[in-house]
N, C-alpha and C. Protein backbone atom coordinates (compact mmCIF):
# COMPACT_ATOMS: atom_id res chain seq x y z
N UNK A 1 -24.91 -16.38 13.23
CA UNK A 1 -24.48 -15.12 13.81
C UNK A 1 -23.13 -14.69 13.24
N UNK A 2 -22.12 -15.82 13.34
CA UNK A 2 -20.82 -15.08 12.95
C UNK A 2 -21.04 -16.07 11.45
N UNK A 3 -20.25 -15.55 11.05
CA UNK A 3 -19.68 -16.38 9.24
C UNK A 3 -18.05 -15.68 9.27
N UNK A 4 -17.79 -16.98 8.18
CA UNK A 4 -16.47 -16.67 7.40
C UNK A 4 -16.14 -15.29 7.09
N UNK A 5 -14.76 -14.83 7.36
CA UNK A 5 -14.22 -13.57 7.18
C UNK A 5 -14.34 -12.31 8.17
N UNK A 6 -15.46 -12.93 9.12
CA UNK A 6 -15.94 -11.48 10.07
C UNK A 6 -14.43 -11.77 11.13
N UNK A 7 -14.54 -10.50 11.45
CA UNK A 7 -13.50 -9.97 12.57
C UNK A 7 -13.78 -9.98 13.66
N UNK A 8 -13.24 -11.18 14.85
CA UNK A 8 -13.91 -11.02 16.10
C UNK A 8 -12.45 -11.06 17.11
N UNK A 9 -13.27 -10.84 18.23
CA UNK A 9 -12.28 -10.83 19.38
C UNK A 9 -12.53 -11.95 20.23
N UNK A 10 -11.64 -12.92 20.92
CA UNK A 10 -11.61 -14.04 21.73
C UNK A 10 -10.77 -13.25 22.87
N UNK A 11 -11.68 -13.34 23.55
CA UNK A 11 -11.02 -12.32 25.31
C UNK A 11 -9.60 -13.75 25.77
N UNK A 12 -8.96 -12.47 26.42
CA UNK A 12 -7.78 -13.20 26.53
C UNK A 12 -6.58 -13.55 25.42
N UNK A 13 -7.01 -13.78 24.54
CA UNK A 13 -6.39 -14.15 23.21
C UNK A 13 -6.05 -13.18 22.02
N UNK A 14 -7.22 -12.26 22.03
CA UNK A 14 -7.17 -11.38 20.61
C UNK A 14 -7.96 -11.37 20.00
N UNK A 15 -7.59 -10.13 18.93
CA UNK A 15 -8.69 -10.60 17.77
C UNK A 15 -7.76 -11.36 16.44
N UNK A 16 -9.25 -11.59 15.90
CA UNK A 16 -8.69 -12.63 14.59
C UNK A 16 -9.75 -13.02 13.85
N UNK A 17 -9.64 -13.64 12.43
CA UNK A 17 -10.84 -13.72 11.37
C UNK A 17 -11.25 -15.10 11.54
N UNK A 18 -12.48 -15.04 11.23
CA UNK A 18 -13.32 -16.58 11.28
C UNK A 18 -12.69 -17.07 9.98
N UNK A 19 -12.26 -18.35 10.18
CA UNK A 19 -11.35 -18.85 8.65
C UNK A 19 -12.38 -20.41 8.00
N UNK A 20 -13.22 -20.71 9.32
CA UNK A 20 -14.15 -21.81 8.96
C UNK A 20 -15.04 -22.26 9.72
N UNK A 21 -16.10 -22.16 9.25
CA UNK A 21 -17.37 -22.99 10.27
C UNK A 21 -17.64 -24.10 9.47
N UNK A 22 -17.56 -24.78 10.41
CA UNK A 22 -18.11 -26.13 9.91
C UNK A 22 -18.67 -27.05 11.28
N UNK A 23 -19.56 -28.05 10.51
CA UNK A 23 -20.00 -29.56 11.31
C UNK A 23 -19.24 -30.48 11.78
N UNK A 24 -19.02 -30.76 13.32
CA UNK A 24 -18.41 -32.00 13.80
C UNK A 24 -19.26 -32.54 14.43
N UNK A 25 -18.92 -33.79 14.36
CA UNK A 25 -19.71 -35.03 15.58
C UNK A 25 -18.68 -35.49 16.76
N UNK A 26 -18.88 -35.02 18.25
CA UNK A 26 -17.61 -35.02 19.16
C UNK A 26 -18.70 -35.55 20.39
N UNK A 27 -18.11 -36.97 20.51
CA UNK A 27 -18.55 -37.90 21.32
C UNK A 27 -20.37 -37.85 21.64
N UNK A 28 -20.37 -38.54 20.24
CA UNK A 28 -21.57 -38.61 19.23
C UNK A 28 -22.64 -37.60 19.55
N UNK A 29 -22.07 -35.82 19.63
CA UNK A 29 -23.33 -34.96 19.16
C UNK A 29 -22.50 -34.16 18.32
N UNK A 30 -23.77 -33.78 17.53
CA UNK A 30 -23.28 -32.96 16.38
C UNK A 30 -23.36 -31.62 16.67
N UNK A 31 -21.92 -30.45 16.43
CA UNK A 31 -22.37 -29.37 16.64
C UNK A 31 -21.63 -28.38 15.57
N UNK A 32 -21.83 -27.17 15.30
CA UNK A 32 -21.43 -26.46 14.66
C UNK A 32 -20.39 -25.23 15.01
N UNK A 33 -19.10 -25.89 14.68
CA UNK A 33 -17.86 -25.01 15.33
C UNK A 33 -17.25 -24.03 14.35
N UNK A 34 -16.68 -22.73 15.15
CA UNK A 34 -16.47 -21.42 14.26
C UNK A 34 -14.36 -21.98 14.36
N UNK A 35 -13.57 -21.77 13.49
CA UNK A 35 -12.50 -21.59 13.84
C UNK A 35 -11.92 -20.15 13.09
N UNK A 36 -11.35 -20.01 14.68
CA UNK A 36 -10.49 -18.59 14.40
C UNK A 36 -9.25 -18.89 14.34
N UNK A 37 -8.76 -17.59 13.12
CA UNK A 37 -7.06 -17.23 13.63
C UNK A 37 -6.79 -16.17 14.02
N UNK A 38 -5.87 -16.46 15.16
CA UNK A 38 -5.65 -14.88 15.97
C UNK A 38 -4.64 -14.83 15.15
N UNK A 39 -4.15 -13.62 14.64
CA UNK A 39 -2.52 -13.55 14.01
C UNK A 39 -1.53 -13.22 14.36
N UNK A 40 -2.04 -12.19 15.63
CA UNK A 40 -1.10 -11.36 16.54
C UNK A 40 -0.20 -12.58 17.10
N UNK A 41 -0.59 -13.99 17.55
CA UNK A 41 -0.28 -14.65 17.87
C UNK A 41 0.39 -16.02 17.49
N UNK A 42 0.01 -16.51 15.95
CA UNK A 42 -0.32 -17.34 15.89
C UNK A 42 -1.01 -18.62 15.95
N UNK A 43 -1.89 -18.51 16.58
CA UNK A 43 -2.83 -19.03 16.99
C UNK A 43 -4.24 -19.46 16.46
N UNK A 44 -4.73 -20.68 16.30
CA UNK A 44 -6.28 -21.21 16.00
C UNK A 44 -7.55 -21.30 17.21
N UNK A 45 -7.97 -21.00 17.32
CA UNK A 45 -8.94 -21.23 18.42
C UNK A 45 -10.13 -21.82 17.46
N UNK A 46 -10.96 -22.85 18.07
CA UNK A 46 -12.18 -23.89 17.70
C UNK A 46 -13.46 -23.43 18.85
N UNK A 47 -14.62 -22.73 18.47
CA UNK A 47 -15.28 -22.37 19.37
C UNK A 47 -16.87 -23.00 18.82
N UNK A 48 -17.13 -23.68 19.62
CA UNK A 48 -18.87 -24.51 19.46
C UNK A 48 -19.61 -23.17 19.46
N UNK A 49 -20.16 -22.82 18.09
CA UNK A 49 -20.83 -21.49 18.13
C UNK A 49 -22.26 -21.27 19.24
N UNK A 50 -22.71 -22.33 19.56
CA UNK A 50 -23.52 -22.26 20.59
C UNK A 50 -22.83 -21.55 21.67
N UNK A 51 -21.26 -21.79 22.01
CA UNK A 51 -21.02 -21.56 23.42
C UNK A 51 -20.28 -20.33 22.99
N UNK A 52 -20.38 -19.47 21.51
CA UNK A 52 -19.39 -18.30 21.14
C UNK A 52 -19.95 -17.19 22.10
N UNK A 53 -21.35 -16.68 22.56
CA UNK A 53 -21.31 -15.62 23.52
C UNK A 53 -20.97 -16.39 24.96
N UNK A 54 -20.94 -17.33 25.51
CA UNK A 54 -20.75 -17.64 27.00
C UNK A 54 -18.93 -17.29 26.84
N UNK A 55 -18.57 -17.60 26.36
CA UNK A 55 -17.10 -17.56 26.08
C UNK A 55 -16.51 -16.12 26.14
N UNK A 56 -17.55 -15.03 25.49
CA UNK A 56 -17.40 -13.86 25.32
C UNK A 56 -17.01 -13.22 23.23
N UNK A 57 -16.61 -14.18 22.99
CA UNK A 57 -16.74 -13.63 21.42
C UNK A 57 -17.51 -12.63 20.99
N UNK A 58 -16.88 -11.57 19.94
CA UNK A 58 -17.38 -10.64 19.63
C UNK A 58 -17.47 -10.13 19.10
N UNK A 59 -17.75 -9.33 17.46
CA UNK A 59 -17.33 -8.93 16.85
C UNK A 59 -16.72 -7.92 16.96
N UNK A 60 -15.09 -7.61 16.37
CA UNK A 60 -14.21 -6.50 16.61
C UNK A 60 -15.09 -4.84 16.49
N UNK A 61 -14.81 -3.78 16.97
CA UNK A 61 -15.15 -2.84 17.12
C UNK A 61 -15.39 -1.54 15.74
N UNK A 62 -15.59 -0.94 16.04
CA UNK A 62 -15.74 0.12 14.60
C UNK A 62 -15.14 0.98 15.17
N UNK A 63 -14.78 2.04 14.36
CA UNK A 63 -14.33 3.41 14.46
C UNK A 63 -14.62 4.36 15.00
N UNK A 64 -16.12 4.31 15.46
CA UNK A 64 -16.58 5.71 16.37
C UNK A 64 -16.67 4.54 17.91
N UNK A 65 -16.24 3.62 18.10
CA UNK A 65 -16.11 2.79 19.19
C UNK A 65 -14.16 3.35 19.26
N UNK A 66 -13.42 3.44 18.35
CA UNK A 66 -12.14 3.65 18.78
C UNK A 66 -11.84 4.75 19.66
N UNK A 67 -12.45 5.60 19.16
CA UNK A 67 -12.02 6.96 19.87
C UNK A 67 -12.50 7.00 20.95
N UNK A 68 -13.77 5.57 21.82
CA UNK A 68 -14.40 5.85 22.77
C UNK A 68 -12.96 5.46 23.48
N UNK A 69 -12.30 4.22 23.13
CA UNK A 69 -11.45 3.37 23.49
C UNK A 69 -10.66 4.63 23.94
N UNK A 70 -10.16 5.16 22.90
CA UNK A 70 -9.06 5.98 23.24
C UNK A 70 -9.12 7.24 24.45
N UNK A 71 -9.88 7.62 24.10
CA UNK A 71 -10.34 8.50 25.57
C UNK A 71 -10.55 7.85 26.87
N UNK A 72 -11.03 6.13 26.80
CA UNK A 72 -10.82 5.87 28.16
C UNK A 72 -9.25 5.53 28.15
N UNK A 73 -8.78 4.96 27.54
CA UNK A 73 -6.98 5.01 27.60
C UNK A 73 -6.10 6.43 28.19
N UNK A 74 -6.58 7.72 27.76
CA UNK A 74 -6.45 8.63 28.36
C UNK A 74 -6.39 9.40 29.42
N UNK A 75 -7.75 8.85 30.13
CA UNK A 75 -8.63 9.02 31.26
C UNK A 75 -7.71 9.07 32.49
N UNK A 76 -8.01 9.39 33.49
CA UNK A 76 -7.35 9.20 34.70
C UNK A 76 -7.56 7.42 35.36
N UNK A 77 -6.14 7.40 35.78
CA UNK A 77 -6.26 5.67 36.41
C UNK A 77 -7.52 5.43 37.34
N UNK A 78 -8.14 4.91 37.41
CA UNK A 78 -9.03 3.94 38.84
C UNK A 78 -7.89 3.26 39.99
N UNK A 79 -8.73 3.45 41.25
CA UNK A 79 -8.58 2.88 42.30
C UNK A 79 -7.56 1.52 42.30
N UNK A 80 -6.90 0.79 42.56
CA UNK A 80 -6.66 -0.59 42.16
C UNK A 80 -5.91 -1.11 43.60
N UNK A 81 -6.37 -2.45 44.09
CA UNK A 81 -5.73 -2.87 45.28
C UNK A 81 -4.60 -2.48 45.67
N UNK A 82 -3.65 -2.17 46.47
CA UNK A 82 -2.36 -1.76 46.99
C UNK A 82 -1.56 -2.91 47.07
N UNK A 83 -2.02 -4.57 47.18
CA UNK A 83 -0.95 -5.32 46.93
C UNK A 83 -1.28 -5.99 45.99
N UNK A 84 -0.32 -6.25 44.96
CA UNK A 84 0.34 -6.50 44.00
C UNK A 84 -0.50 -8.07 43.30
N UNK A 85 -0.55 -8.65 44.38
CA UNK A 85 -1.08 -9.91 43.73
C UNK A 85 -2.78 -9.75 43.96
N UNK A 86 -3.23 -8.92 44.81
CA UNK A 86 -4.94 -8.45 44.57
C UNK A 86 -4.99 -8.16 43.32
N UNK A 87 -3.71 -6.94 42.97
CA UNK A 87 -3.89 -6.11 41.60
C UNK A 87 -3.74 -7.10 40.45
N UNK A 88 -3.00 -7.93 40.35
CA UNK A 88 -2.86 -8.74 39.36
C UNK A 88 -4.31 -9.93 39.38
N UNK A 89 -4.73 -10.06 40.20
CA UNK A 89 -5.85 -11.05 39.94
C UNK A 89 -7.18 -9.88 39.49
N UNK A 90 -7.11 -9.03 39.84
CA UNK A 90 -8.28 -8.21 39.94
C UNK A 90 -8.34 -7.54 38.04
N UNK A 91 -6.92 -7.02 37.69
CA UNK A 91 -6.81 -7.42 36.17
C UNK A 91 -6.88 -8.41 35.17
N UNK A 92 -6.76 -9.40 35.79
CA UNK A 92 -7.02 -10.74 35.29
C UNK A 92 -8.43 -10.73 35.05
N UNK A 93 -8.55 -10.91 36.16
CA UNK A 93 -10.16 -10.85 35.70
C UNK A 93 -10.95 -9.99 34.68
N UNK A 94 -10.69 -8.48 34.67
CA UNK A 94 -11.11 -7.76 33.95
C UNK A 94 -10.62 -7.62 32.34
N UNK A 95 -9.16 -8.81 32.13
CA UNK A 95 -8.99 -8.76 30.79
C UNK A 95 -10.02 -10.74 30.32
N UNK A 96 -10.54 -11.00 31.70
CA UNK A 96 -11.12 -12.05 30.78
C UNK A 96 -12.28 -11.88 31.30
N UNK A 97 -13.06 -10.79 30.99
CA UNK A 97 -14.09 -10.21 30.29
C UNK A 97 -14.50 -10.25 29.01
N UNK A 98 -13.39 -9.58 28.03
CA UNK A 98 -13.88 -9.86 27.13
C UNK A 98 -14.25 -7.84 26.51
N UNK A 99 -14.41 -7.61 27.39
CA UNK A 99 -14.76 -6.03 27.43
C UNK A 99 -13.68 -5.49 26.96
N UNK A 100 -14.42 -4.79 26.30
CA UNK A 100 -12.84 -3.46 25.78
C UNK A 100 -12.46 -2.70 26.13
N UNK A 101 -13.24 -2.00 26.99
CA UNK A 101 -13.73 -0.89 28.17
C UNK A 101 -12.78 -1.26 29.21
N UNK A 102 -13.03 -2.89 29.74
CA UNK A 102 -12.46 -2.85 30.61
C UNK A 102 -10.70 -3.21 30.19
N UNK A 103 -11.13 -3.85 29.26
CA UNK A 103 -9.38 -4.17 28.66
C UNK A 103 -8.28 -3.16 28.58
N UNK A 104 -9.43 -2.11 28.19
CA UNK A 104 -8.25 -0.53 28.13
C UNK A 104 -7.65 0.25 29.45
N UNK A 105 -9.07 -0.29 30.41
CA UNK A 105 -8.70 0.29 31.85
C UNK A 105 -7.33 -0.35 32.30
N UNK A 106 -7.23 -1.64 31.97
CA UNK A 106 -6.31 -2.17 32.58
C UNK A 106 -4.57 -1.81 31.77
N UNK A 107 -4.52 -1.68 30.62
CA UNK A 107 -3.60 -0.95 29.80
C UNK A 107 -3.62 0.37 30.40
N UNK A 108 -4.54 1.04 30.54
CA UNK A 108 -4.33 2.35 31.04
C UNK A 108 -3.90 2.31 32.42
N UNK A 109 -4.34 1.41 33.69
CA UNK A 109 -3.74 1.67 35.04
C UNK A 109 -2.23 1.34 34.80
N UNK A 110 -2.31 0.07 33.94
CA UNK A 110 -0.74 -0.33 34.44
C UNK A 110 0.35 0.42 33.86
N UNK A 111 0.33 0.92 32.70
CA UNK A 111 0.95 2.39 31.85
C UNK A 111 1.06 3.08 32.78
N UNK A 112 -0.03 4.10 33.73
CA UNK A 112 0.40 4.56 34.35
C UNK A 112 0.84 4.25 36.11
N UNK A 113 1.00 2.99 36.90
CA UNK A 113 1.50 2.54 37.55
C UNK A 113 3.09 2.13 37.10
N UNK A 114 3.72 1.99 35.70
CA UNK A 114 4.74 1.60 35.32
C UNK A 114 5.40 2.85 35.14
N UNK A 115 4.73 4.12 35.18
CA UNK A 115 5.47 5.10 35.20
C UNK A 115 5.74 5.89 36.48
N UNK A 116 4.69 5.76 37.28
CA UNK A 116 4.92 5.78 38.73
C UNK A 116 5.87 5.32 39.33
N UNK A 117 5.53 3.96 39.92
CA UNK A 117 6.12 3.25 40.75
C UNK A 117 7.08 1.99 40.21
N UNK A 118 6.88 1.89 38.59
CA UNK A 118 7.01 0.51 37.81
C UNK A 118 6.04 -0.83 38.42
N UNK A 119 6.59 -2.29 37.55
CA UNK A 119 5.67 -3.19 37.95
C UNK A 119 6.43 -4.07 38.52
N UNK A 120 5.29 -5.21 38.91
CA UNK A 120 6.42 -6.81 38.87
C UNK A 120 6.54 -7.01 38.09
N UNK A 121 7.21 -8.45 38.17
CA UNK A 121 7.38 -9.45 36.84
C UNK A 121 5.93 -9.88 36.05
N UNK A 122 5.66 -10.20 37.17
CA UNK A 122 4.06 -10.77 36.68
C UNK A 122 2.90 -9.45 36.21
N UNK A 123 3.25 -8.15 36.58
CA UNK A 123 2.41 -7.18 35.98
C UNK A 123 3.14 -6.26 34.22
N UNK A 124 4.62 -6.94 34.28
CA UNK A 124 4.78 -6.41 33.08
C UNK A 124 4.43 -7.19 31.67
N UNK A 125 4.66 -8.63 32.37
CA UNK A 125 4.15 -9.33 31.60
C UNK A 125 3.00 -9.54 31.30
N UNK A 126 1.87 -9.18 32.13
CA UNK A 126 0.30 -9.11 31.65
C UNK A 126 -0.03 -7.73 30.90
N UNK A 127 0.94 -6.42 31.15
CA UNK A 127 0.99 -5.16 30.56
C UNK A 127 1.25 -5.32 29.25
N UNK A 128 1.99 -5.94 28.68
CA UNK A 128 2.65 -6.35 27.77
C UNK A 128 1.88 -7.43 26.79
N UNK A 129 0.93 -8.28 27.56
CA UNK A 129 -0.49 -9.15 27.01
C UNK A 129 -1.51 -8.28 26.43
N UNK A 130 -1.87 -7.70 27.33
CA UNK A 130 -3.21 -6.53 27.36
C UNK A 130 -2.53 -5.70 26.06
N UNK A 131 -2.16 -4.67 26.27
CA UNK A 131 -1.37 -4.10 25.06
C UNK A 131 -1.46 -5.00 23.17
N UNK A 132 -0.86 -6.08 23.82
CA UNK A 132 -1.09 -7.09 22.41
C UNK A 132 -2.64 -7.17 22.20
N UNK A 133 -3.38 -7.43 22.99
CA UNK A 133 -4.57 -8.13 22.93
C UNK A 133 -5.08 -6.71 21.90
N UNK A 134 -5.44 -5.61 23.14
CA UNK A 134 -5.81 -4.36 22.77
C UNK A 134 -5.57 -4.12 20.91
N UNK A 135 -4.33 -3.71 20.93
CA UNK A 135 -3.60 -3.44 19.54
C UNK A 135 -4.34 -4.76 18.80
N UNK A 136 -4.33 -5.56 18.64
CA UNK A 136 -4.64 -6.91 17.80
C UNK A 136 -6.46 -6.13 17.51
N UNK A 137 -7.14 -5.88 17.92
CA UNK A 137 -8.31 -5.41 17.58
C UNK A 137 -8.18 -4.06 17.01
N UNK A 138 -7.29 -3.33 17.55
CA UNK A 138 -7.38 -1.86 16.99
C UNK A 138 -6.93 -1.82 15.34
N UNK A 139 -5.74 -2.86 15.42
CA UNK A 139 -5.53 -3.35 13.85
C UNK A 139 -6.53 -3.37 12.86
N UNK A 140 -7.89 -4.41 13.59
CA UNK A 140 -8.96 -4.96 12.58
C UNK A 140 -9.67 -3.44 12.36
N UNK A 141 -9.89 -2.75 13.62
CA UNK A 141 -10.50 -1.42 13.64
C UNK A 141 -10.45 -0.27 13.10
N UNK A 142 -9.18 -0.06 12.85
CA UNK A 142 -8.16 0.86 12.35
C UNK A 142 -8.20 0.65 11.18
N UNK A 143 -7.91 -0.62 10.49
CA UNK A 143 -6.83 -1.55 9.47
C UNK A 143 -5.88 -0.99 9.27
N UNK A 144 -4.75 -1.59 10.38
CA UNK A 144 -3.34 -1.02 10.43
C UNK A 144 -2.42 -2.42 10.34
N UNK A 145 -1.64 -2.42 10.17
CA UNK A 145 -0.64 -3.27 9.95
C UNK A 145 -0.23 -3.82 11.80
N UNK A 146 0.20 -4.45 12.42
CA UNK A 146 0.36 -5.13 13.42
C UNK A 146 1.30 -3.81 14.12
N UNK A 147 1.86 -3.62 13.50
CA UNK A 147 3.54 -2.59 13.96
C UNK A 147 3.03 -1.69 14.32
N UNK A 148 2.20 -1.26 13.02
CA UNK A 148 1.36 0.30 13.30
C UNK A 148 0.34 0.17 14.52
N UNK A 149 -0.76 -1.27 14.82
CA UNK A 149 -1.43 -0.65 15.16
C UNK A 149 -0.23 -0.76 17.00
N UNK A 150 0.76 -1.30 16.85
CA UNK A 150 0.96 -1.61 18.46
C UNK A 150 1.65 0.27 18.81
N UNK A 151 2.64 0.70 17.27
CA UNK A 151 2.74 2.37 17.75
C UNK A 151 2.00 3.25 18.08
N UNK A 152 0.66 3.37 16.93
CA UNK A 152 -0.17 4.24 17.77
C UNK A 152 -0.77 3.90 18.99
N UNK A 153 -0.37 2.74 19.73
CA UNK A 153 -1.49 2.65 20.94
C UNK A 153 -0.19 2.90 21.93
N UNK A 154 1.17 2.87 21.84
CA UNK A 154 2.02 3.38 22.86
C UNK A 154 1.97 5.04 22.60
N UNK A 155 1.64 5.41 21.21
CA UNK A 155 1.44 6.91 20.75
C UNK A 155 0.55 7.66 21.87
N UNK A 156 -0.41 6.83 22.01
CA UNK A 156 -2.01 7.32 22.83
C UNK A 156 -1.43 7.20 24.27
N UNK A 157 -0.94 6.26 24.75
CA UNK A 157 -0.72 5.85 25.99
C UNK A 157 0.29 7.15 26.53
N UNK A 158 0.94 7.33 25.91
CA UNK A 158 2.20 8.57 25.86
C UNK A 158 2.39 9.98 25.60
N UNK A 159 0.94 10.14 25.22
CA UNK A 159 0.42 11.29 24.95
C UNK A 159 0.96 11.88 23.56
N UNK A 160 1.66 11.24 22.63
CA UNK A 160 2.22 11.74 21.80
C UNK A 160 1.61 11.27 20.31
N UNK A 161 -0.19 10.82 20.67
CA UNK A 161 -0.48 10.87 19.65
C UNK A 161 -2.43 11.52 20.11
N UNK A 162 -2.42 11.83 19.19
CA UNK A 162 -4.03 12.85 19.34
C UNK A 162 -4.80 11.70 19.20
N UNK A 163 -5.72 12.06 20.11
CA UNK A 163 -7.11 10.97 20.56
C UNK A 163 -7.87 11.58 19.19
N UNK A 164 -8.53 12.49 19.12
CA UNK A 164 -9.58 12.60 18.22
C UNK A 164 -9.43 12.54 16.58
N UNK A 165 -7.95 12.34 16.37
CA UNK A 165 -7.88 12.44 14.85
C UNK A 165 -6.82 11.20 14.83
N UNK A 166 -7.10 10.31 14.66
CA UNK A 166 -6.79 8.46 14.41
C UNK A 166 -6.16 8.62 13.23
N UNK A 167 -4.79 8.52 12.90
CA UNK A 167 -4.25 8.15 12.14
C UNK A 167 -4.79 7.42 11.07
N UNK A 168 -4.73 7.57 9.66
CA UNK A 168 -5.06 6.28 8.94
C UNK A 168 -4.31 5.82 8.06
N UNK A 169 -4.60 4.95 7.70
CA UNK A 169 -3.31 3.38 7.69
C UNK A 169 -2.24 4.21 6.37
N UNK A 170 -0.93 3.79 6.88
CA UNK A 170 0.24 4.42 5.58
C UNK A 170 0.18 3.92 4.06
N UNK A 171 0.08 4.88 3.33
CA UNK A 171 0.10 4.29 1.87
C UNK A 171 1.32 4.73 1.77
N UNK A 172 1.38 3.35 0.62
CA UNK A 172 3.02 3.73 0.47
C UNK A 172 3.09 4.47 -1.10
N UNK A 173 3.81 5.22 -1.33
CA UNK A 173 3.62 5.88 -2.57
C UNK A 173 5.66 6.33 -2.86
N UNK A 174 5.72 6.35 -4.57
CA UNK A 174 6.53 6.43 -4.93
C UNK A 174 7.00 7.31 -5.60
N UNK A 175 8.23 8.48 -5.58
CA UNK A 175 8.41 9.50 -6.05
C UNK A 175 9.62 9.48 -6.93
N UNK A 176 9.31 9.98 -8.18
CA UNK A 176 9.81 10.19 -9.26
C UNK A 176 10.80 11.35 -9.20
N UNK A 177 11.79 11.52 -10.13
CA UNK A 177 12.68 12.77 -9.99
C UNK A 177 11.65 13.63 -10.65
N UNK A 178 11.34 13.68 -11.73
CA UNK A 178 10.80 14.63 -12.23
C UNK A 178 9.50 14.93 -11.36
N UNK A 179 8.61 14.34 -10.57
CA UNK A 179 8.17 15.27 -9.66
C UNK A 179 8.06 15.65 -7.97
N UNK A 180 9.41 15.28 -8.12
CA UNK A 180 9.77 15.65 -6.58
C UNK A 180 9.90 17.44 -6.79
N UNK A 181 9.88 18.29 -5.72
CA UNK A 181 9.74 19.68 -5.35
C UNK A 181 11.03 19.67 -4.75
N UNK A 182 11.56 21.30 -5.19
CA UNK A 182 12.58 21.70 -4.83
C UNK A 182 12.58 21.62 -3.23
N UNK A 183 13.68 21.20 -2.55
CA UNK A 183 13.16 21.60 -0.66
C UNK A 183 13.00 23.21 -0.39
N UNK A 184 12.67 23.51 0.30
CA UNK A 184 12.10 24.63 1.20
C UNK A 184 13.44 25.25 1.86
N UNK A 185 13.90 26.24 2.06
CA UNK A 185 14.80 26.56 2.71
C UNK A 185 14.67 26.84 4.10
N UNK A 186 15.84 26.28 4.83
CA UNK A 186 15.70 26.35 6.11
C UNK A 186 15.93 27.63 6.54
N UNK A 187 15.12 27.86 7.66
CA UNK A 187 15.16 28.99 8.38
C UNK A 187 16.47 28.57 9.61
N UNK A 188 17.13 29.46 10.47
CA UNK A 188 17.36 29.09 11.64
C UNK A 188 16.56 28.78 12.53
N UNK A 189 16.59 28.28 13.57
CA UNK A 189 15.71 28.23 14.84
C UNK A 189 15.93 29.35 16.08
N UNK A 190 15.13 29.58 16.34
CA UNK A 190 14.87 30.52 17.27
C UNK A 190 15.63 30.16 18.58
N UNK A 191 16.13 31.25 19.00
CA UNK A 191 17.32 30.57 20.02
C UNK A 191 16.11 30.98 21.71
């Protein structure tokens, strides 16, 4: 199902590339394990490919899946318990799903609960997880650089970047004197 090089997501953790499958014998049965690297993190994860869907593994998303993403990021918040530690278990749960759907809901309530009311300790710091997690796939999705993909997703969250036309990734390019353009003259601004 998965092979070397594919782009998947490990709920909770991120996404990251399959770097090796191979055969072990672990307390004498033999099975066939995928290892990932998340990068966002640093991180290896070892997953018995038998148990890669119970776990939730997945392959990272495509591009007409982003913009679904992004519009639910947009969306108006959902309902969410009134105390604090319901709300935090009740996100918990929904970022170890595995879902992206639901991963975004939860980036999206707490974005806008942090602009409301702000969070706890314990909800900025899972705001601040989710966000990574999120961005770490939008990277593979996108193919954006780590930086980029974590700006455009505070871009989206903030309204200060357009849902339907996704940025794509910066080339860097180099300009010569001889064909750089004269600048444009400034106008005043309109008072």
């Amino acid at each position: 199902m998965y092979k070397v090089g594919d782009k998947v997501v490990y709920p909770h953790h991120g996404a990251g590339t399959v770097v090796k499958k191979e055969s072990r014998t672990v307390l004498g049965q033999k099975r066939e394990y995928l290892t990932i690297k998340i990068l966002h993190n640093d991180m290896t994860v070892n997953v018995p490919t038998e148990n890669a869907d119970a776990v939730g593994l997945r392959k990272v998303i495509d591009e007409q899946m982003v913009a679904k993403v992004m519009k639910a990021l947009t969306g108006n918040g959902t309902q969410m318990p009134k105390n604090w530690n319901r709300r935090f278990k009740h996100n918990r749960d929904k970022m170890k799903t595995g879902d992206i759907f639901e991963l975004a809901e939860v980036v999206r309530n707490l974005s806008l609960r942090d602009g409301e009311k702000g969070l706890s300790t314990g909800e900025k710091q899972m705001y601040v997880k989710a966000k990574k997690i999120l961005a770490s796939e939008l990277r593979f999705a996108k193919n954006l650089s780590e930086e980029d993909a974590i700006a455009w997703l505070e871009g989206v969250l903030t309204g200060q970047e357009r849902v339907s036309a996704p940025k794509p990734k910066r080339a860097t390019t180099t300009t010569t004197a001889a064909t750089k353009k004269p600048a444009a003259k400034k106008t005043p601004a309109a008072a």
